[in-house]
PDB file of N, CA and C in Angstrom:
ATOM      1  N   UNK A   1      15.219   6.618 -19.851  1.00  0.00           N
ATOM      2  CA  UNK A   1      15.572   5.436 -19.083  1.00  0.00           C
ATOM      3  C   UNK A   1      14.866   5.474 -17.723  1.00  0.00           C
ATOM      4  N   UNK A   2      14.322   4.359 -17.332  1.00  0.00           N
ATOM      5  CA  UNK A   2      13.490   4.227 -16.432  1.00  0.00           C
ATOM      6  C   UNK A   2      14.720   4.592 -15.006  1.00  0.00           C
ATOM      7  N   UNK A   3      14.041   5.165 -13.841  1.00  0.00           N
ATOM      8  CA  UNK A   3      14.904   4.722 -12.409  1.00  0.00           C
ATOM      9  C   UNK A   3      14.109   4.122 -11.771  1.00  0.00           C
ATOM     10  N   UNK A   4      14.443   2.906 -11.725  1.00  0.00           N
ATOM     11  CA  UNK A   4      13.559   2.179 -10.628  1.00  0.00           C
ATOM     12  C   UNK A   4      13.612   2.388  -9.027  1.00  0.00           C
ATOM     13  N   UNK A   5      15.052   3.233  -8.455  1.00  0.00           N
ATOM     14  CA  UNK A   5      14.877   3.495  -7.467  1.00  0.00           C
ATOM     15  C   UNK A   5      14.047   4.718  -7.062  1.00  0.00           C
ATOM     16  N   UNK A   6      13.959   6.331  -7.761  1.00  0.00           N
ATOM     17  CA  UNK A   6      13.121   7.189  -7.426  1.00  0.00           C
ATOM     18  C   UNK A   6      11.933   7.251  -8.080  1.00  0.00           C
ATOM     19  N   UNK A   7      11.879   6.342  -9.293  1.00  0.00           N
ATOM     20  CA  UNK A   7      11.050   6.810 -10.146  1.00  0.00           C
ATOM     21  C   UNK A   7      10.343   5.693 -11.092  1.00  0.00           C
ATOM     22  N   UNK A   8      10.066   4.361 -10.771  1.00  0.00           N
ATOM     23  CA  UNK A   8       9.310   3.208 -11.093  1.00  0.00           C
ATOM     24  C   UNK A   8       8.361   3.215 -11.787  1.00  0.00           C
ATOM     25  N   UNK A   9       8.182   2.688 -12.860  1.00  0.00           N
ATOM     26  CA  UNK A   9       6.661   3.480 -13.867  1.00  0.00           C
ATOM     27  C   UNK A   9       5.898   2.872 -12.732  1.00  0.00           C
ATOM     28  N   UNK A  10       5.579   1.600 -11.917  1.00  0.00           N
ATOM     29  CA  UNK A  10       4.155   1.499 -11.305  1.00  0.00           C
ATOM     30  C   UNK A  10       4.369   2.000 -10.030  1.00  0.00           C
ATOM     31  N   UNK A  11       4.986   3.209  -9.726  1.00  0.00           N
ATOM     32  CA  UNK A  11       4.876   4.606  -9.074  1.00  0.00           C
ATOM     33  C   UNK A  11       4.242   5.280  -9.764  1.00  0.00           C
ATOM     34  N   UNK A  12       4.232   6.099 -10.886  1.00  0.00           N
ATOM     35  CA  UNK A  12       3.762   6.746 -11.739  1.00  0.00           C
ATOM     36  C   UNK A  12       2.618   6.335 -12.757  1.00  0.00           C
ATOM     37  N   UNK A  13       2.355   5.169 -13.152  1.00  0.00           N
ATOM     38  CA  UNK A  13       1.485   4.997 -14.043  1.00  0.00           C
ATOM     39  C   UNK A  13       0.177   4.637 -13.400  1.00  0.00           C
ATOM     40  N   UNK A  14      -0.171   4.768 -12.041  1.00  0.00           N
ATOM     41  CA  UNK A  14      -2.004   5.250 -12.119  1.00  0.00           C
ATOM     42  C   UNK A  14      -2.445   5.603 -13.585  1.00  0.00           C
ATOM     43  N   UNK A  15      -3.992   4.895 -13.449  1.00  0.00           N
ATOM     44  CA  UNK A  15      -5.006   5.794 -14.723  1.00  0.00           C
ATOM     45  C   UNK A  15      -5.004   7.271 -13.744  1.00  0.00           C
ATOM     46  N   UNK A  16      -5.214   7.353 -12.654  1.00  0.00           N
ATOM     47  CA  UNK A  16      -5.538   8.669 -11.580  1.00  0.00           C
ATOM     48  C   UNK A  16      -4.278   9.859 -12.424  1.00  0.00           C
ATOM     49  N   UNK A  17      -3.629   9.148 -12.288  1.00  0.00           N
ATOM     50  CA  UNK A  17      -2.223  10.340 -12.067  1.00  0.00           C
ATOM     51  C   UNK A  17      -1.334  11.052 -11.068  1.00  0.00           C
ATOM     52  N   UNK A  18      -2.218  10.389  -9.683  1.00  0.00           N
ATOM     53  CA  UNK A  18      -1.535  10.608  -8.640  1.00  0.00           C
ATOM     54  C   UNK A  18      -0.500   9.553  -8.460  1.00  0.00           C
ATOM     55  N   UNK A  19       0.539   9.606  -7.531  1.00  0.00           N
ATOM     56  CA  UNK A  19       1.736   8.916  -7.165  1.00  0.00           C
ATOM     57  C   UNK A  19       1.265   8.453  -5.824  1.00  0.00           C
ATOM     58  N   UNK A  20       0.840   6.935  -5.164  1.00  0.00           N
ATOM     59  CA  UNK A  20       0.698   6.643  -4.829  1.00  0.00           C
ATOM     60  C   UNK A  20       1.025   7.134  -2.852  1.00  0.00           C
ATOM     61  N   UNK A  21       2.401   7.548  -3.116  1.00  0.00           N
ATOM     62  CA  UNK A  21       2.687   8.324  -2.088  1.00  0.00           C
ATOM     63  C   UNK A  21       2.167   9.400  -1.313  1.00  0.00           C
ATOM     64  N   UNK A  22       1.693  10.714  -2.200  1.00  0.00           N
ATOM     65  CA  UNK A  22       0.950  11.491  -2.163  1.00  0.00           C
ATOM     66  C   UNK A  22      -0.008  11.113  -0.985  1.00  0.00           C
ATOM     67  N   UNK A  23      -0.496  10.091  -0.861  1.00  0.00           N
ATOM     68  CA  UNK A  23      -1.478   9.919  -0.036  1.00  0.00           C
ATOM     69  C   UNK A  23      -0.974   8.851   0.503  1.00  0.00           C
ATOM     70  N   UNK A  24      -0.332   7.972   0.642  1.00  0.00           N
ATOM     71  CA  UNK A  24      -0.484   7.587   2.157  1.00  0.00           C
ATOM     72  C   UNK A  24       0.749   8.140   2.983  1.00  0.00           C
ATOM     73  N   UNK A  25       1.712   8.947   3.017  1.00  0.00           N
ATOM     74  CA  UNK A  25       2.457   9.632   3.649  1.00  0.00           C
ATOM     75  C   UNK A  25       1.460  10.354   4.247  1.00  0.00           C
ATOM     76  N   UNK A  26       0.354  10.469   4.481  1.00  0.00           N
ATOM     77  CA  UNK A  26      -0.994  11.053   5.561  1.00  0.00           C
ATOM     78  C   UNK A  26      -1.261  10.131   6.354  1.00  0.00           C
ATOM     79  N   UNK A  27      -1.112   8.893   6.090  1.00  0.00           N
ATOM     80  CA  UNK A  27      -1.833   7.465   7.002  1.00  0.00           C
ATOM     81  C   UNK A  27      -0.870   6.814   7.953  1.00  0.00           C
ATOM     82  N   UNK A  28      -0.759   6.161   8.678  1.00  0.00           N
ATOM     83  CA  UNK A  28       0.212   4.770   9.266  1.00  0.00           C
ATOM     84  C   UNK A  28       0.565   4.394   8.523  1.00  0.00           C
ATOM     85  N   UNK A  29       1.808   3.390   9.130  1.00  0.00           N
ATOM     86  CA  UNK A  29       2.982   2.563   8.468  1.00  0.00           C
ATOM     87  C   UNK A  29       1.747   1.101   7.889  1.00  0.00           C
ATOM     88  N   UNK A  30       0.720   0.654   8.664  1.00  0.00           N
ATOM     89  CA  UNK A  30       0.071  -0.512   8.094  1.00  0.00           C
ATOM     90  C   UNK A  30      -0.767  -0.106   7.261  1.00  0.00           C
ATOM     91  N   UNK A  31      -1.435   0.978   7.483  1.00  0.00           N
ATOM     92  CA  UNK A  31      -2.816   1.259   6.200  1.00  0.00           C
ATOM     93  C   UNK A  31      -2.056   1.609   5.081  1.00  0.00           C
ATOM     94  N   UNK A  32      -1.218   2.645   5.231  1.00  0.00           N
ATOM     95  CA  UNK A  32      -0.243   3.344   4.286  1.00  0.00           C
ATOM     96  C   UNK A  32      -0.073   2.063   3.140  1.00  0.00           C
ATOM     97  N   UNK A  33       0.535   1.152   3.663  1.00  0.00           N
ATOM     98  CA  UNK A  33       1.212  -0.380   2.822  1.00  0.00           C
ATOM     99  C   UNK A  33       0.489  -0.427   2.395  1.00  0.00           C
ATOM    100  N   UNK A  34      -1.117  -1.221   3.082  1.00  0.00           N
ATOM    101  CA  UNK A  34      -2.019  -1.768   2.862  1.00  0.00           C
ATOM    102  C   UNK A  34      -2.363  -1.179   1.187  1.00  0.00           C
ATOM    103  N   UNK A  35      -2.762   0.323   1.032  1.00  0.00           N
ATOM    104  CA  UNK A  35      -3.542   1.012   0.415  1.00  0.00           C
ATOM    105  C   UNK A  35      -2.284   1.068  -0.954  1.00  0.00           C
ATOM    106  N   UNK A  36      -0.988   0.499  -0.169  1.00  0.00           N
ATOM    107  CA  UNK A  36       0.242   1.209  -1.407  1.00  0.00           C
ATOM    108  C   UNK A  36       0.061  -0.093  -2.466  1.00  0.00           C
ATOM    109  N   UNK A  37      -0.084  -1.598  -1.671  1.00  0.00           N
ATOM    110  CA  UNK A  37      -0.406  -2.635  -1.628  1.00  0.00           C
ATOM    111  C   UNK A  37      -1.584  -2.919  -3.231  1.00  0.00           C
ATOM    112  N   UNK A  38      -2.522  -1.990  -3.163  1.00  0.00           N
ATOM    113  CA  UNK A  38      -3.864  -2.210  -3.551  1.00  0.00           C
ATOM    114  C   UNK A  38      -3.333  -1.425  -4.728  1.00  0.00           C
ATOM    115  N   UNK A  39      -3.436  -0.314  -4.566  1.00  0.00           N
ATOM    116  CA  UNK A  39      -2.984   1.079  -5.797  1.00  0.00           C
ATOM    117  C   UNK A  39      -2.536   0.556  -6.703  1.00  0.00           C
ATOM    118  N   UNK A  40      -1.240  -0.341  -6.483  1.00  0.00           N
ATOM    119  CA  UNK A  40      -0.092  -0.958  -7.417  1.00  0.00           C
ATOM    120  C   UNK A  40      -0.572  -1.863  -7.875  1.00  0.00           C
ATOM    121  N   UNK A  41      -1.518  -2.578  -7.637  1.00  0.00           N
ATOM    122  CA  UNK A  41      -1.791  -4.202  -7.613  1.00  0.00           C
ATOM    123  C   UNK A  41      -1.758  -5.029  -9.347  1.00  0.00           C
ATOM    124  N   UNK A  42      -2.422  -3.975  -9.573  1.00  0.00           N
ATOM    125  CA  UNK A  42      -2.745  -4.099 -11.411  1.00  0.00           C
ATOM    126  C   UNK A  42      -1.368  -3.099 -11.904  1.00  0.00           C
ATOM    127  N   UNK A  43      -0.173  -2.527 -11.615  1.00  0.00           N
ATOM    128  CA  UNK A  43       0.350  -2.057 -12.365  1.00  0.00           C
ATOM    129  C   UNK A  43       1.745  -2.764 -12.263  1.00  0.00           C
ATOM    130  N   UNK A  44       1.731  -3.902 -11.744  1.00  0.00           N
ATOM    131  CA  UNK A  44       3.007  -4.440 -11.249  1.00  0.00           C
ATOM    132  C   UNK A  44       2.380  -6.208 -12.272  1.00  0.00           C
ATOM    133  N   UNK A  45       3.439  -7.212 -11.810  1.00  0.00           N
ATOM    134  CA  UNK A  45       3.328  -8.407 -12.101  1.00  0.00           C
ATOM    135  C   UNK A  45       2.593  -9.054 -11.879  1.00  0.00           C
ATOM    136  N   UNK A  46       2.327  -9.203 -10.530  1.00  0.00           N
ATOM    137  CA  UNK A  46       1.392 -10.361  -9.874  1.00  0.00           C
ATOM    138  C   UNK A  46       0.527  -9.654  -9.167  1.00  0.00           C
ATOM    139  N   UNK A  47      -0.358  -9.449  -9.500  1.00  0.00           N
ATOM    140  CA  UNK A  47      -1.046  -8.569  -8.997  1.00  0.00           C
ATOM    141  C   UNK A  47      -1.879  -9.408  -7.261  1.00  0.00           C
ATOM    142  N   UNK A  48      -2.237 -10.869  -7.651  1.00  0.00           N
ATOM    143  CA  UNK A  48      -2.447 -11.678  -6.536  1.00  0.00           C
ATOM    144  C   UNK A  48      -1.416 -11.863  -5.135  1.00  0.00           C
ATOM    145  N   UNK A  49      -0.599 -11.527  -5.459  1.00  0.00           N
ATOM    146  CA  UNK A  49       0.517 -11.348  -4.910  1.00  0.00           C
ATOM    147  C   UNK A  49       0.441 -10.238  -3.688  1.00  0.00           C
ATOM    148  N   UNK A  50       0.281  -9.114  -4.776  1.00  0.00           N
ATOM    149  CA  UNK A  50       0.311  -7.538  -4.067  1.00  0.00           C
ATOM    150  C   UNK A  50      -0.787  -7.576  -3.263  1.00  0.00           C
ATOM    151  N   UNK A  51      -2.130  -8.632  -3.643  1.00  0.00           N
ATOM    152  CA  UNK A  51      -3.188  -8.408  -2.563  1.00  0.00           C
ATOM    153  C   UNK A  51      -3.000  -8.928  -1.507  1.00  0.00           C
ATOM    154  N   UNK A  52      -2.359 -10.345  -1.339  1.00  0.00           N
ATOM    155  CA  UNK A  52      -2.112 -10.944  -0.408  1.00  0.00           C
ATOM    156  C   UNK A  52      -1.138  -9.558   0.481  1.00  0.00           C
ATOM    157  N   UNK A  53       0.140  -9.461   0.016  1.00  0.00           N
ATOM    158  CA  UNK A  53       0.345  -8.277   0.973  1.00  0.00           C
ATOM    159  C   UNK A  53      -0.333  -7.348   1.382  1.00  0.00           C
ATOM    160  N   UNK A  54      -1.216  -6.395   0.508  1.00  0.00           N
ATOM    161  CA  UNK A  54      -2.277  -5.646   1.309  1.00  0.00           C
ATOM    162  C   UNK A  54      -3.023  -6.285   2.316  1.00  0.00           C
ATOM    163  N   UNK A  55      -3.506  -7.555   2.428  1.00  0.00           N
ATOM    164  CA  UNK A  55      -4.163  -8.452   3.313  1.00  0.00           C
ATOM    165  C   UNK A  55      -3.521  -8.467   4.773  1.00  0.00           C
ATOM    166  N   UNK A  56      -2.067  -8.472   4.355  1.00  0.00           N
ATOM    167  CA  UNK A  56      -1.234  -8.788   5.678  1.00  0.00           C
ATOM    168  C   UNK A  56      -0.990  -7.287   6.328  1.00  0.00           C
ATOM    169  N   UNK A  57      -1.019  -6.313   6.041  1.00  0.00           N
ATOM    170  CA  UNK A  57      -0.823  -4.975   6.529  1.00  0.00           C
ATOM    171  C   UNK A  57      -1.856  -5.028   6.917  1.00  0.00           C
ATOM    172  N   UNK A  58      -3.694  -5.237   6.341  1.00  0.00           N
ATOM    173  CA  UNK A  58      -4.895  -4.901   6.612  1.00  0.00           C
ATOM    174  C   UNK A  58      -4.811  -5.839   8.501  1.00  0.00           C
ATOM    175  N   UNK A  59      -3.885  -6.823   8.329  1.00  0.00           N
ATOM    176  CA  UNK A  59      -4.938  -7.832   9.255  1.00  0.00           C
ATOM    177  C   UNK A  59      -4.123  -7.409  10.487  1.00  0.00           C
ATOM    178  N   UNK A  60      -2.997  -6.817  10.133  1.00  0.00           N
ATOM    179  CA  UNK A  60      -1.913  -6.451  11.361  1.00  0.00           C
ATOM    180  C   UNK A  60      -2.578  -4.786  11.656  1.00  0.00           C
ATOM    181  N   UNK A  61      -2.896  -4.196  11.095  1.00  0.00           N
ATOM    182  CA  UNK A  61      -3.632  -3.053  11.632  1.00  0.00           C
ATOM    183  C   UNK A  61      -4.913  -3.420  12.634  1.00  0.00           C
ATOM    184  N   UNK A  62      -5.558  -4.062  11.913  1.00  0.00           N
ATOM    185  CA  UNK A  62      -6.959  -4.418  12.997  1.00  0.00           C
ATOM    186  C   UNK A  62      -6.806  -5.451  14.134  1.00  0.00           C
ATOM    187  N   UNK A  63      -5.200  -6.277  14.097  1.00  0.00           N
ATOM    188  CA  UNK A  63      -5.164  -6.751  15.434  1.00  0.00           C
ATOM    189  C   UNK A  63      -4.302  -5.968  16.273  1.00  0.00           C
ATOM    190  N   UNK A  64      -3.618  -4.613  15.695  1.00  0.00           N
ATOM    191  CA  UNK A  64      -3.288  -3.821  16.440  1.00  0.00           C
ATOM    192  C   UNK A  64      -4.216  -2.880  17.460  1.00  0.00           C
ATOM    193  N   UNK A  65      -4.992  -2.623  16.611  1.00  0.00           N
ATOM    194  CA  UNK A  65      -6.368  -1.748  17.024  1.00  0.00           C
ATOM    195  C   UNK A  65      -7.347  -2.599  17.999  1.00  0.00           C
ATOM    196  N   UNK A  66      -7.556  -4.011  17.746  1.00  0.00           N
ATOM    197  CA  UNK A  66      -8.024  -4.650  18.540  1.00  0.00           C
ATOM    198  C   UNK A  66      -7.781  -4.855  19.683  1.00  0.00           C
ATOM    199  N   UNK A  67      -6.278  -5.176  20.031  1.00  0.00           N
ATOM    200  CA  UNK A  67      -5.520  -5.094  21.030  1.00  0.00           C
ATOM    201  C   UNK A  67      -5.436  -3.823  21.876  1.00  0.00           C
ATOM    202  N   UNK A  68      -5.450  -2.963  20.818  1.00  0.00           N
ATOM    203  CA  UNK A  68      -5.726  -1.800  21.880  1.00  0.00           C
ATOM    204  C   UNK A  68      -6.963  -1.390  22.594  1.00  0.00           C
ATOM    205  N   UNK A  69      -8.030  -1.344  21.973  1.00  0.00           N
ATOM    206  CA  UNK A  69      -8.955  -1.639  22.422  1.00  0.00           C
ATOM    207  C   UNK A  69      -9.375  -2.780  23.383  1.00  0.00           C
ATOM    208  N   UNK A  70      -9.046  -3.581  23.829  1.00  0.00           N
ATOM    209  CA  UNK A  70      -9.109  -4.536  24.680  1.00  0.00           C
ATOM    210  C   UNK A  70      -8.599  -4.173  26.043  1.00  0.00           C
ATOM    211  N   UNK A  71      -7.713  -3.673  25.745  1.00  0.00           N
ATOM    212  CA  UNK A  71      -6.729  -2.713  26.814  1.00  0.00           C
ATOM    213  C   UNK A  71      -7.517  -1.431  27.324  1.00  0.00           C
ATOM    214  N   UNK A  72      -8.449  -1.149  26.848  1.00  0.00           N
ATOM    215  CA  UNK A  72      -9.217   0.539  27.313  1.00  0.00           C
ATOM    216  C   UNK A  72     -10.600  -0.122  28.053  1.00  0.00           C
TER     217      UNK A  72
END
């Protein structure tokens, strides 16, 4: 029986075999999404969907970074 709270097949079912987590628990809260965003994209429903959210993490990181940079 599936757990969808610890244990979601499109957590687990990469062709890779890695768990999506694995790696971005190394990154930020926006790339992290972004990349969790992308990984999943084809293993979930809507995959158009999941990009648009990766889009919105991508665009809030680089106007974060922008902003900071503006500031230096």
């Amino acid at each position: 029986m599936e757990d969808k709270v610890n244990n979601p097949l499109h957590y687990t079912s990469h062709p890779s075999g890695i768990e999506c987590i694995q790696i971005t628990e190394h990154m930020g809260f926006n790339l992290g999404n972004c990349l969790k965003y992308l990984w999943r994209c084809d293993l979930k429903h809507d995959a158009i969907e999941d990009l648009h959210k990766a889009r919105w993490y991508l665009d809030r990181e680089i106007a974060k970074r922008e902003k900071a940079r503006d500031k230096s």
